[in-house]
C-alpha atoms as a PDB file:
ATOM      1  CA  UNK A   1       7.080-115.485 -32.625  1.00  0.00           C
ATOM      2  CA  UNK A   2      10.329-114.241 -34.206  1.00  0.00           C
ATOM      3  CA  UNK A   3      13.509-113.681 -32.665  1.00  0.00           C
ATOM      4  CA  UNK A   4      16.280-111.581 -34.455  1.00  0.00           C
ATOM      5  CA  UNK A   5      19.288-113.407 -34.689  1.00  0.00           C
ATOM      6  CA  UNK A   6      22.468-110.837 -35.516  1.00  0.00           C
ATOM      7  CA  UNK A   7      23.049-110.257 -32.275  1.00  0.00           C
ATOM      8  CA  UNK A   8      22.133-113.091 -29.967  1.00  0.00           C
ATOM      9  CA  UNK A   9      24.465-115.288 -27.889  1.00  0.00           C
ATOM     10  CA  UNK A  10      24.990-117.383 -25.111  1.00  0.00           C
ATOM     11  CA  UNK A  11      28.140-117.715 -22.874  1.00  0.00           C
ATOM     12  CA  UNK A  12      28.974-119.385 -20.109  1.00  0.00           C
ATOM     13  CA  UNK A  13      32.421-118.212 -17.741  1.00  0.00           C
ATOM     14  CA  UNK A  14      34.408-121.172 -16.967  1.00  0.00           C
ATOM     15  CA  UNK A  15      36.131-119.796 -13.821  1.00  0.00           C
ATOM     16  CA  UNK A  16      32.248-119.168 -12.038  1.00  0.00           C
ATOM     17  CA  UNK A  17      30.857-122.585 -12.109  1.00  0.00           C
ATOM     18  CA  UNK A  18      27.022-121.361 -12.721  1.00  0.00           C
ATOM     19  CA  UNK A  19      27.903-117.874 -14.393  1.00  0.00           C
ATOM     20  CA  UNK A  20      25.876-117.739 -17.522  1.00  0.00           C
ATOM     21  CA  UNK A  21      25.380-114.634 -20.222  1.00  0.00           C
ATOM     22  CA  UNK A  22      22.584-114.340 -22.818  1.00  0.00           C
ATOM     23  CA  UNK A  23      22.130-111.582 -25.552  1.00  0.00           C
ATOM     24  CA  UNK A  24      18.939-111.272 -27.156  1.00  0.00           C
ATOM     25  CA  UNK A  25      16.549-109.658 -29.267  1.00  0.00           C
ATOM     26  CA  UNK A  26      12.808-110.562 -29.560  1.00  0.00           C
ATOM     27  CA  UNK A  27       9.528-109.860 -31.500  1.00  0.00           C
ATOM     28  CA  UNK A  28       6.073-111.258 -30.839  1.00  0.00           C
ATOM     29  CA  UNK A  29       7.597-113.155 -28.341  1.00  0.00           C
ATOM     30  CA  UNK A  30       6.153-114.726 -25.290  1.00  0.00           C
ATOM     31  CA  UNK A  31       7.351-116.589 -22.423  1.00  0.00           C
ATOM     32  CA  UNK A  32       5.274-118.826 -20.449  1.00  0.00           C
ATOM     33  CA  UNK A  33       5.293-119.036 -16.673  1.00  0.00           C
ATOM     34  CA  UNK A  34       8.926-120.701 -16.024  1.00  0.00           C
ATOM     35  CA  UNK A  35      11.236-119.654 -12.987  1.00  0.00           C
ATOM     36  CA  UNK A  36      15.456-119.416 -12.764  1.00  0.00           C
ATOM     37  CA  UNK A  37      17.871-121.438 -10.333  1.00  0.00           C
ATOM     38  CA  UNK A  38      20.089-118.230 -10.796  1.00  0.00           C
ATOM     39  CA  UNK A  39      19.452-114.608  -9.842  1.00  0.00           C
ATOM     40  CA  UNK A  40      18.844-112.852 -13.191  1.00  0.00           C
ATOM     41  CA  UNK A  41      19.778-109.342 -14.021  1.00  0.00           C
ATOM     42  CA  UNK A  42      19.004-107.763 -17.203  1.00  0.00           C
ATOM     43  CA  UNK A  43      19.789-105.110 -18.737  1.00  0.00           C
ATOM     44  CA  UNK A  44      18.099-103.450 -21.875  1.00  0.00           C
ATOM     45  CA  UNK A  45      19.089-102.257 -24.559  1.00  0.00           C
ATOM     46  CA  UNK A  46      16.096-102.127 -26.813  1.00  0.00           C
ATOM     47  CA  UNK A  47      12.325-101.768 -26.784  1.00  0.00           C
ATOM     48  CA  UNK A  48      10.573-102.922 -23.827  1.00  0.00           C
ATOM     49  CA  UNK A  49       9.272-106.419 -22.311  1.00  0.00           C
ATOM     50  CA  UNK A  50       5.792-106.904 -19.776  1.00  0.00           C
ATOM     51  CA  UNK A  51       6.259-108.851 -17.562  1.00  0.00           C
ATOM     52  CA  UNK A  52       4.200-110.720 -14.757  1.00  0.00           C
ATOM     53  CA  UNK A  53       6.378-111.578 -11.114  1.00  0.00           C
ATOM     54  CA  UNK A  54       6.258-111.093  -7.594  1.00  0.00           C
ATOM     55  CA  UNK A  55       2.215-110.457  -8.268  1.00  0.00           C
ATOM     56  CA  UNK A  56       2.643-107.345 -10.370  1.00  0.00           C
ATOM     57  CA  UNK A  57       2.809-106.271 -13.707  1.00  0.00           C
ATOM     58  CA  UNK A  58       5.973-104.744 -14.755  1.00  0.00           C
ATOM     59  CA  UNK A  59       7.481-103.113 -17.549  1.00  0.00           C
ATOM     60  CA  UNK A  60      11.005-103.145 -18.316  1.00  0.00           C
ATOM     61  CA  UNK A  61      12.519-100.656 -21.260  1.00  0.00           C
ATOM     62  CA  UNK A  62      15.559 -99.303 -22.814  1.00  0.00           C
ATOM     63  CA  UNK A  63      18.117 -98.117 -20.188  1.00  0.00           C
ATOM     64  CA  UNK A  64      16.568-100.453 -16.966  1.00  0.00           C
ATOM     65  CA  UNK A  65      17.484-103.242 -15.104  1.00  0.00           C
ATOM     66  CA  UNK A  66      14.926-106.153 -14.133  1.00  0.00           C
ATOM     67  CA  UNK A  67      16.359-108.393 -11.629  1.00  0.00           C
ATOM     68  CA  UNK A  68      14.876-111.761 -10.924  1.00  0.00           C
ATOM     69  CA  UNK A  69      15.451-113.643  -7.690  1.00  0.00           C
ATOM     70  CA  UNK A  70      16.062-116.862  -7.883  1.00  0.00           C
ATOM     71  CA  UNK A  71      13.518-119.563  -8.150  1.00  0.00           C
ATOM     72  CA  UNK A  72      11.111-116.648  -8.643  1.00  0.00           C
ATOM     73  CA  UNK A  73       7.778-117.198 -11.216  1.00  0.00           C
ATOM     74  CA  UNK A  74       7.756-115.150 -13.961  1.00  0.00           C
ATOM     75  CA  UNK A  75       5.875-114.694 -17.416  1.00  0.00           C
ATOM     76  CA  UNK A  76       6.784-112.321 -20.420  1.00  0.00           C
ATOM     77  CA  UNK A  77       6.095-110.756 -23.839  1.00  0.00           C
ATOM     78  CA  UNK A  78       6.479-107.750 -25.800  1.00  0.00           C
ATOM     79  CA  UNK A  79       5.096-104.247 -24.474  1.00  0.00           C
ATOM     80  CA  UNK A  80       4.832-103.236 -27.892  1.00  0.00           C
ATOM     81  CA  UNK A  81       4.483-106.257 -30.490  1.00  0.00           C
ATOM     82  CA  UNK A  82       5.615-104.049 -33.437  1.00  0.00           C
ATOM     83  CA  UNK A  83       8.935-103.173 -31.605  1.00  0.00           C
ATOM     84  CA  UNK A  84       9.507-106.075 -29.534  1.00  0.00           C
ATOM     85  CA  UNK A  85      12.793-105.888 -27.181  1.00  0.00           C
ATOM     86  CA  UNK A  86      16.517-106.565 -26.816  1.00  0.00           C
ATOM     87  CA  UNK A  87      18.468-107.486 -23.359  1.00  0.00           C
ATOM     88  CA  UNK A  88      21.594-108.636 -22.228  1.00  0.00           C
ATOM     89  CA  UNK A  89      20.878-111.238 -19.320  1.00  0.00           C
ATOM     90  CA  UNK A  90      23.667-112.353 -16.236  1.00  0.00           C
ATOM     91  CA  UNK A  91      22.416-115.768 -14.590  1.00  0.00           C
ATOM     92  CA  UNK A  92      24.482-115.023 -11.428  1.00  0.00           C
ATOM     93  CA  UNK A  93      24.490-118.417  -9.137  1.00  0.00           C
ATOM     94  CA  UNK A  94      22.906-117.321  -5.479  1.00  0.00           C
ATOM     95  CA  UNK A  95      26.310-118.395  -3.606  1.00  0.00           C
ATOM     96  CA  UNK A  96      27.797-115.817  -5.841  1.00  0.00           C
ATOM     97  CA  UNK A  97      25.390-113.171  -4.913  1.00  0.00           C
ATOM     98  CA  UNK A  98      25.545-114.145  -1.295  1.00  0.00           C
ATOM     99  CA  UNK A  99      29.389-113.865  -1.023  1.00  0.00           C
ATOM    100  CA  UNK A 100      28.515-110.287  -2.530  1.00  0.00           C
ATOM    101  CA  UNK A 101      26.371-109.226   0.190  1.00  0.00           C
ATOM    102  CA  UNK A 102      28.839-110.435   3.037  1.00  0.00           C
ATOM    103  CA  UNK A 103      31.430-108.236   1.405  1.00  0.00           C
ATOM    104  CA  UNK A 104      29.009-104.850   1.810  1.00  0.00           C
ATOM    105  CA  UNK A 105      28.589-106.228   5.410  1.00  0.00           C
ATOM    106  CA  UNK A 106      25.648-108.282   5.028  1.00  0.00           C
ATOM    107  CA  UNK A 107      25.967-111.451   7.802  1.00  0.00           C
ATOM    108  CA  UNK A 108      26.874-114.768   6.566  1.00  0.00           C
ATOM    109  CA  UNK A 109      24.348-116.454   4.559  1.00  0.00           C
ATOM    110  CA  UNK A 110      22.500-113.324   3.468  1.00  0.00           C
ATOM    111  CA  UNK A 111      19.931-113.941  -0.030  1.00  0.00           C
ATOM    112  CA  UNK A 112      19.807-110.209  -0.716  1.00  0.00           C
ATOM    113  CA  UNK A 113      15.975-108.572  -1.865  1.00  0.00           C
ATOM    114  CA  UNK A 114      15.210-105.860  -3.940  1.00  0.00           C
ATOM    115  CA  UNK A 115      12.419-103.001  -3.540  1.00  0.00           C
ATOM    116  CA  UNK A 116      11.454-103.113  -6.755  1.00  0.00           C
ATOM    117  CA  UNK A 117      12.376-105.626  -9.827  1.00  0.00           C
ATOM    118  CA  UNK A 118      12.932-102.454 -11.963  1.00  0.00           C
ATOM    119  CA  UNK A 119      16.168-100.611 -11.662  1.00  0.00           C
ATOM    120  CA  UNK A 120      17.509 -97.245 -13.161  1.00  0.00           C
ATOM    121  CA  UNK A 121      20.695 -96.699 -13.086  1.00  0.00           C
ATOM    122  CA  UNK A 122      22.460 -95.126 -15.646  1.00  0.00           C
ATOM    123  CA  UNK A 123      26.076 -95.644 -13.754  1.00  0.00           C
ATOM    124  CA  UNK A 124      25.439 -99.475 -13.106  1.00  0.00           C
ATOM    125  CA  UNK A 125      24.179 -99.989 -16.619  1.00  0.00           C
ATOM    126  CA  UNK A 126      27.966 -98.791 -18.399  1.00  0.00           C
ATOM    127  CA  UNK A 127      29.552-100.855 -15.029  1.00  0.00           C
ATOM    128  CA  UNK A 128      27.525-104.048 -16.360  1.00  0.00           C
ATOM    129  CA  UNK A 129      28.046-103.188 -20.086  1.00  0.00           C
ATOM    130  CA  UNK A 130      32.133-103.547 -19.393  1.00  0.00           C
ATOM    131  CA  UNK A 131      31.652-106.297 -16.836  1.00  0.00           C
ATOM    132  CA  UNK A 132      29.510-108.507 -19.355  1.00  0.00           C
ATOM    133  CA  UNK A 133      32.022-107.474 -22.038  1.00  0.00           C
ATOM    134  CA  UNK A 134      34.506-108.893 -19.925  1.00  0.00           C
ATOM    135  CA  UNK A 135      32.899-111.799 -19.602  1.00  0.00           C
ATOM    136  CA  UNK A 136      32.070-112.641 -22.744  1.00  0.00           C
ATOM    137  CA  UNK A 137      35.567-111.709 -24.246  1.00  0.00           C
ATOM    138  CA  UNK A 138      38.866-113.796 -23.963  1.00  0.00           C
ATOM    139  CA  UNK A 139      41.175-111.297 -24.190  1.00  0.00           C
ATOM    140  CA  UNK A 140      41.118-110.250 -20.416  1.00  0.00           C
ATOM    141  CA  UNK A 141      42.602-111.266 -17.402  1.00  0.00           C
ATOM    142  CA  UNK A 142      40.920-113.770 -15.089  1.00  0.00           C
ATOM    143  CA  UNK A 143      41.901-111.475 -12.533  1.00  0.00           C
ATOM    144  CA  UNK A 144      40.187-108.595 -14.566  1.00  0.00           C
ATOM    145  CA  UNK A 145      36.965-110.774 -14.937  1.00  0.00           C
ATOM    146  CA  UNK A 146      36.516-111.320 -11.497  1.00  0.00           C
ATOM    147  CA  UNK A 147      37.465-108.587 -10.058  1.00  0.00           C
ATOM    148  CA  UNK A 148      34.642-106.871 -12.570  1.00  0.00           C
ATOM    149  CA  UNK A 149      32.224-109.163 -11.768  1.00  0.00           C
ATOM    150  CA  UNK A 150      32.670-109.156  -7.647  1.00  0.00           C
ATOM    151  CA  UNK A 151      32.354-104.825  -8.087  1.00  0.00           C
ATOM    152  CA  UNK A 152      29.894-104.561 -10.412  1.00  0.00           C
ATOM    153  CA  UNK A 153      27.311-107.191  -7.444  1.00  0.00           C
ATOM    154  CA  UNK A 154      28.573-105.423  -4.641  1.00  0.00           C
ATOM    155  CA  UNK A 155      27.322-101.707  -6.298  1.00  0.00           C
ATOM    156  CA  UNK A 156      24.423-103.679  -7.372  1.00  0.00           C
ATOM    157  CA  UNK A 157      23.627-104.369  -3.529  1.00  0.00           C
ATOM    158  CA  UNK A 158      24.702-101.351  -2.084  1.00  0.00           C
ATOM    159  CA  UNK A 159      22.735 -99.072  -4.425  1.00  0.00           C
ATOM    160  CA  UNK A 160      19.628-101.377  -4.877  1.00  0.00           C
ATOM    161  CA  UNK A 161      19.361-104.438  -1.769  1.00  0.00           C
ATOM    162  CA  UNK A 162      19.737-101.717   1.442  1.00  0.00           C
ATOM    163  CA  UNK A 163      22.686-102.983   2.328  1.00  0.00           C
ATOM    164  CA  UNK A 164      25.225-101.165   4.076  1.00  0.00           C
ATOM    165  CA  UNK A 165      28.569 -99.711   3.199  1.00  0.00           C
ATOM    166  CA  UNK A 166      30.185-100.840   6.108  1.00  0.00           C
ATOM    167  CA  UNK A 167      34.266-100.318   5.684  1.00  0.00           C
ATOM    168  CA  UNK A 168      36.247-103.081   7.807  1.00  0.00           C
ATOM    169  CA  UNK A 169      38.745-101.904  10.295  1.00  0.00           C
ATOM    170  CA  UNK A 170      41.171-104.974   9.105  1.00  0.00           C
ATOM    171  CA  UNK A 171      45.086-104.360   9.549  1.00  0.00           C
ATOM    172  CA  UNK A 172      46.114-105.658   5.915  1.00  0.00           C
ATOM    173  CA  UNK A 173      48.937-103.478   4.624  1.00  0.00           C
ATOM    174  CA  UNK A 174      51.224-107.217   4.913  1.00  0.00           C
ATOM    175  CA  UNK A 175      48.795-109.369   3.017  1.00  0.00           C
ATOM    176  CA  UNK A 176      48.063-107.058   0.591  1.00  0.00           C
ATOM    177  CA  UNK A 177      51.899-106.907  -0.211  1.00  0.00           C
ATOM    178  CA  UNK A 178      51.802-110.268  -0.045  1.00  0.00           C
ATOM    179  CA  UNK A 179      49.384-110.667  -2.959  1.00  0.00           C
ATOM    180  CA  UNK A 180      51.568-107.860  -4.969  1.00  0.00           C
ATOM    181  CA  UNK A 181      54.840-110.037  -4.525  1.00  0.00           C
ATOM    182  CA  UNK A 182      52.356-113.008  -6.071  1.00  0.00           C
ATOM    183  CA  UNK A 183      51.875-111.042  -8.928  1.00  0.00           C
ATOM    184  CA  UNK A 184      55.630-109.984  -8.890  1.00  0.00           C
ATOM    185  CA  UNK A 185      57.103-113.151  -9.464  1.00  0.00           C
ATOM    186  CA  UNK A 186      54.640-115.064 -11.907  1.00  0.00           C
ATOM    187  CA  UNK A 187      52.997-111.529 -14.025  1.00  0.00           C
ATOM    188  CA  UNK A 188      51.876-114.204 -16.914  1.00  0.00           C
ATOM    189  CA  UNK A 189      50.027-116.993 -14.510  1.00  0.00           C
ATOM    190  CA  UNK A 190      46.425-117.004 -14.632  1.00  0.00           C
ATOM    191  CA  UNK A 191      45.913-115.790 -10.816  1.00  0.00           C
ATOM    192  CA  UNK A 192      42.155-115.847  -9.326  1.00  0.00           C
ATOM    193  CA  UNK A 193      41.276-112.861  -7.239  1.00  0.00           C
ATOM    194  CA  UNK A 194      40.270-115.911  -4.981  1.00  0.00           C
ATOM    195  CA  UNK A 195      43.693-116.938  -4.935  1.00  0.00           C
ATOM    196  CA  UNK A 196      45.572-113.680  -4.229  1.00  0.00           C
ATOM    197  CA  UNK A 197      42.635-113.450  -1.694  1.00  0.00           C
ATOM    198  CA  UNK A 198      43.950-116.385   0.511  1.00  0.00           C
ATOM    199  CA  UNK A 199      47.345-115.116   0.115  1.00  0.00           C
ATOM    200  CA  UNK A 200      46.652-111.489   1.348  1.00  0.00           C
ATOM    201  CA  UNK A 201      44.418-113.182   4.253  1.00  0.00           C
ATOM    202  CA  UNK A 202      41.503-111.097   3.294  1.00  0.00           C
ATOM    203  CA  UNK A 203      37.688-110.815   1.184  1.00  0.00           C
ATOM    204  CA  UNK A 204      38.514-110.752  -2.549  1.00  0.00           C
ATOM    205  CA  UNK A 205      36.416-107.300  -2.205  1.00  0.00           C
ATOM    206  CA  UNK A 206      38.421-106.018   0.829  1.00  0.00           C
ATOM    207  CA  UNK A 207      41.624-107.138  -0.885  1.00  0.00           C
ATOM    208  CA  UNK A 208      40.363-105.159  -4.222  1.00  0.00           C
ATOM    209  CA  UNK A 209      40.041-102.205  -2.226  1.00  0.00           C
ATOM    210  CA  UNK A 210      43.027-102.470   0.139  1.00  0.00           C
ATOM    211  CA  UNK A 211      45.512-103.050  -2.598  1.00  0.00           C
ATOM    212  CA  UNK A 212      43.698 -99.727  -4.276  1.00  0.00           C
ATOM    213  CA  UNK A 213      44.638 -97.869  -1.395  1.00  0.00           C
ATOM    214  CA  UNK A 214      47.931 -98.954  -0.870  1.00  0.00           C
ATOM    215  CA  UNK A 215      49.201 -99.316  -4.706  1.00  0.00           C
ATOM    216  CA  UNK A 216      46.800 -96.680  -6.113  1.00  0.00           C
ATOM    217  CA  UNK A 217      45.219 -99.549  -8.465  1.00  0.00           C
ATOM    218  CA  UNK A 218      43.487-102.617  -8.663  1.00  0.00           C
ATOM    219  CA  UNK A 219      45.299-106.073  -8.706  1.00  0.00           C
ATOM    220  CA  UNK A 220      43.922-106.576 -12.109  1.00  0.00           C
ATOM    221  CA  UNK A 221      45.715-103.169 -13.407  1.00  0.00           C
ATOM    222  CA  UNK A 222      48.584-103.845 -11.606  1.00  0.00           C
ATOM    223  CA  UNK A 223      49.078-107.323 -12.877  1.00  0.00           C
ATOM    224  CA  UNK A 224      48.560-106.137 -16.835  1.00  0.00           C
ATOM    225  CA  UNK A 225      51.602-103.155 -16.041  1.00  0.00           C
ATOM    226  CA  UNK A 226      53.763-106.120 -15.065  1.00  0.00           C
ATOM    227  CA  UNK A 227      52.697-107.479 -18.578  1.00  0.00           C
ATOM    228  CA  UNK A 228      53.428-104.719 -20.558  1.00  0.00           C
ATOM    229  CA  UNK A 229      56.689-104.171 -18.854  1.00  0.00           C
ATOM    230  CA  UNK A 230      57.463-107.905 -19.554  1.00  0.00           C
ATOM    231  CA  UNK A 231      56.256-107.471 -23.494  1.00  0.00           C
ATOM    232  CA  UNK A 232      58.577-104.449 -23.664  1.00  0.00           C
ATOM    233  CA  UNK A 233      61.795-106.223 -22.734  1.00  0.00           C
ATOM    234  CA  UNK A 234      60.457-109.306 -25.345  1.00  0.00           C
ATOM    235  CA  UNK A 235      59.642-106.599 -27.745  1.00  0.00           C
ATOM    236  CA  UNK A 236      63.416-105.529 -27.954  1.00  0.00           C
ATOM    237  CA  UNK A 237      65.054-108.701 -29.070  1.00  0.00           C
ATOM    238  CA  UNK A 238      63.772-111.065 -32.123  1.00  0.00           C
ATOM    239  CA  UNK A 239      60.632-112.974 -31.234  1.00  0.00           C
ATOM    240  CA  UNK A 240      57.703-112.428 -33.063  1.00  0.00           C
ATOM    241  CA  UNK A 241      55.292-110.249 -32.196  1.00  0.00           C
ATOM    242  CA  UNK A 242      52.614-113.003 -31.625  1.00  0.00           C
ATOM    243  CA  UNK A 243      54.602-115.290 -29.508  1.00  0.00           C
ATOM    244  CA  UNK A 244      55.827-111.865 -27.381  1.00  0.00           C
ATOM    245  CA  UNK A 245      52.103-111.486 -26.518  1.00  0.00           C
ATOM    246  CA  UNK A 246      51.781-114.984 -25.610  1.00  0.00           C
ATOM    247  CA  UNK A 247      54.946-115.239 -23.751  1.00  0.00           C
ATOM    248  CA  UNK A 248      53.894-111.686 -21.803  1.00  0.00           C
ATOM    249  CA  UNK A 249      50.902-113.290 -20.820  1.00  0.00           C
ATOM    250  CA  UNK A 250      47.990-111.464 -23.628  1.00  0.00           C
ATOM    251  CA  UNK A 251      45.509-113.980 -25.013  1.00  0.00           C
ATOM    252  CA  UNK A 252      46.680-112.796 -28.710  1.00  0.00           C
ATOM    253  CA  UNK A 253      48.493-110.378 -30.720  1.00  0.00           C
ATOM    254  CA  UNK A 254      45.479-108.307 -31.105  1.00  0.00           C
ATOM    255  CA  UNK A 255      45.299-107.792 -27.244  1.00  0.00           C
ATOM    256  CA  UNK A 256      48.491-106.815 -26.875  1.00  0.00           C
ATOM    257  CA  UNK A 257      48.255-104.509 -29.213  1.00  0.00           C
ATOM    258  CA  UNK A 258      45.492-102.637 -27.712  1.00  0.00           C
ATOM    259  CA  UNK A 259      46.670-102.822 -24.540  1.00  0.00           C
ATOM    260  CA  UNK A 260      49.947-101.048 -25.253  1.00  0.00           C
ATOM    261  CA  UNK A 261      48.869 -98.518 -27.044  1.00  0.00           C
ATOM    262  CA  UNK A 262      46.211 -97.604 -24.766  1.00  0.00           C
ATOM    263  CA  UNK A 263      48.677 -97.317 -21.803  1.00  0.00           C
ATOM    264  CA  UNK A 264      51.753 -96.533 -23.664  1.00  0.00           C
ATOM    265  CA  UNK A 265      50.504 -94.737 -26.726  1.00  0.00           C
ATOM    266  CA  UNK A 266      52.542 -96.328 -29.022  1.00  0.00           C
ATOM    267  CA  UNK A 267      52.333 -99.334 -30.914  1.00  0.00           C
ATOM    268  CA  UNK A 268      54.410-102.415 -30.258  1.00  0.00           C
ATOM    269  CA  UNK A 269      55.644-102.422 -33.431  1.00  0.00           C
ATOM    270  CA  UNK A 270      56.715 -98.721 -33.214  1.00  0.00           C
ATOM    271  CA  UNK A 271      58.444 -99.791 -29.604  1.00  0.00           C
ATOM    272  CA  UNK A 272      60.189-102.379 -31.420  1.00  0.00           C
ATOM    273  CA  UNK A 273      61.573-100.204 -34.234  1.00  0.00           C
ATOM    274  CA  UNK A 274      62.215 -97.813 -31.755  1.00  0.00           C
ATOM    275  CA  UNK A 275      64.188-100.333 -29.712  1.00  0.00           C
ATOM    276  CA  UNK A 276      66.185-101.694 -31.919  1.00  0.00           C
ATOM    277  CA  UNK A 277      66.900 -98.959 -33.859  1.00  0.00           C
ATOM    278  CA  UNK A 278      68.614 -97.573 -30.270  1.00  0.00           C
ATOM    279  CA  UNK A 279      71.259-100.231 -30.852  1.00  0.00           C
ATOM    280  CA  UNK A 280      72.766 -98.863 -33.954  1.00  0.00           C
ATOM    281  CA  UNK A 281      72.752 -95.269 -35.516  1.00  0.00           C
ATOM    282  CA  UNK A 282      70.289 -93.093 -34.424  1.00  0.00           C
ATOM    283  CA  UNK A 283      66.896 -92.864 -36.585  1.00  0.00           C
ATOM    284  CA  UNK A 284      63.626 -90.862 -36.191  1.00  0.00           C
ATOM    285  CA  UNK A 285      60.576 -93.463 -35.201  1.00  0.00           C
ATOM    286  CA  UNK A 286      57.623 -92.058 -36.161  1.00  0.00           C
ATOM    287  CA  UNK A 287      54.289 -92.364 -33.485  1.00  0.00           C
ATOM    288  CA  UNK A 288      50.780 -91.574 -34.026  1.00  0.00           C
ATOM    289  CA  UNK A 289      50.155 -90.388 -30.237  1.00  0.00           C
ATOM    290  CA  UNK A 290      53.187 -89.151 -28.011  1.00  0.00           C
ATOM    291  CA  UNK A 291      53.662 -91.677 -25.137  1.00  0.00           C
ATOM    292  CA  UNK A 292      52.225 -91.037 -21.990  1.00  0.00           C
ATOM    293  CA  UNK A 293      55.020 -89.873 -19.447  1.00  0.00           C
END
């Protein structure tokens, strides 16, 4: 039994009490009979696996999903022992998944099933390639991670469970603004979608979707313009550039970096020049992309 090493991990997410990731790679592998307490979806990237659950044979390749209920038997091993297989793995915690079903409408309480324990879905697989990315990183939001997270199980369900897409008739244009005005006045806290949830008096899903509507983007976005906006006004007086990223609220320079230049298409450091050269005579700043208007 050999497993390749280079790109295998385990994480666990701090903010989801239960939330676990894995990263694998196998060949000549085999897994006895053994069962989850979490719902397992996995997604794969390599090869394929057999596998043995809900009193079937299954095989799961590059490009599919397997998803594993929870507390659900289940045996595997290589469908090809010269090529063996690679997956990334979610151990989602069934009070997560269940939460995810009452958002699509599901009623309270609701352990979603699936037809089949093979997906395809090339759409979901990129979604759960930048949510597990997410996850796995440090240098997003809280706000982004769960906000990822909660979308990525509630497409899951809708495309996969049966469940319906049910849209809830909910007057929220006040609590929504009252979860922007939370953002407002503290851009650099760590905020939980939970949190701004309570505030706005709504689902974290409905509240994702509201303040979409109303703001034309997700809380998440929102909350990282208010820290680029906050790293420009830093970026025009003398602090460093690492302490401006930790003082706008970025996890590290690096972050920042990418951040701005992605949405502002400039550099920070070219902002800064740029700024401060405004004070004095004017001088050319040179930029590698024009900024966005």
């Amino acid at each position: 039994m050999q497993r390749t090493k280079q790109q295998d991990g385990f994480w666990v997410a701090p903010e989801v009490p239960g939330l676990e990731l894995h990263r694998a790679a196998y060949t000549r592998w085999t897994f006895p009979k053994h069962s989850h307490d979490a719902f397992s979806l996995c997604a794969y990237d390599a090869g394929a696996e057999s596998l043995y659950l809900q009193g079937q044979r299954v095989v799961a390749s590059v490009g599919s999903f397997l998803v594993v209920p929870p507390g659900e038997m289940h045996e595997g091993r290589e469908a090809d022992s010269s090529v063996g297989w690679a997956y990334r793995i979610l151990y989602i915690p069934p009070s997560l998944l269940i939460r995810a079903a009452e958002e699509t409408g599901a009623p309270p309480g609701t352990l979603p099933g699936f037809v089949s324990p093979v997906l395809q879905d090339a759409a979901l697989l990129e979604r759960f390639t930048v949510t597990f990315d997410a996850l796995k990183g440090g240098g997003v939001s809280r706000l982004e991670r769960e906000e990822r997270l909660l979308g990525l199980l509630v497409a899951l369900l809708r495309r996969h469970a049966g469940l319906p897409h049910r849209q809830r008739a909910i007057p929220c244009a006040r609590g929504v603004k009252r979860a922007r005005e939370l953002l407002e006045a503290h851009p650099t806290r760590n905020l939980s979608l939970e949190m701004l949830a309570r505030v706005a008096g709504l689902s974290p899903w409905h509240l994702v979707r509201a303040f979409h509507r109303q703001f034309g983007q997700t809380p998440q976005v929102f909350q990282r313009s208010l820290r680029l906006r906050l790293a420009q006004e830093l970026l025009a007086g003398a602090l460093p550039m690492a302490e401006v990223a930790l003082a706008a609220g970025f996890t590290d320079q690096s972050h920042l970096i990418k951040h701005f230049g992605r949405t502002l298409g400039v550099t920070p450091g070219e902002y800064r020049a740029a700024a401060h050269a405004g004070r004095g005579p004017r001088k050319h700043v040179q930029s590698r992309a024009p900024a966005h208007p």
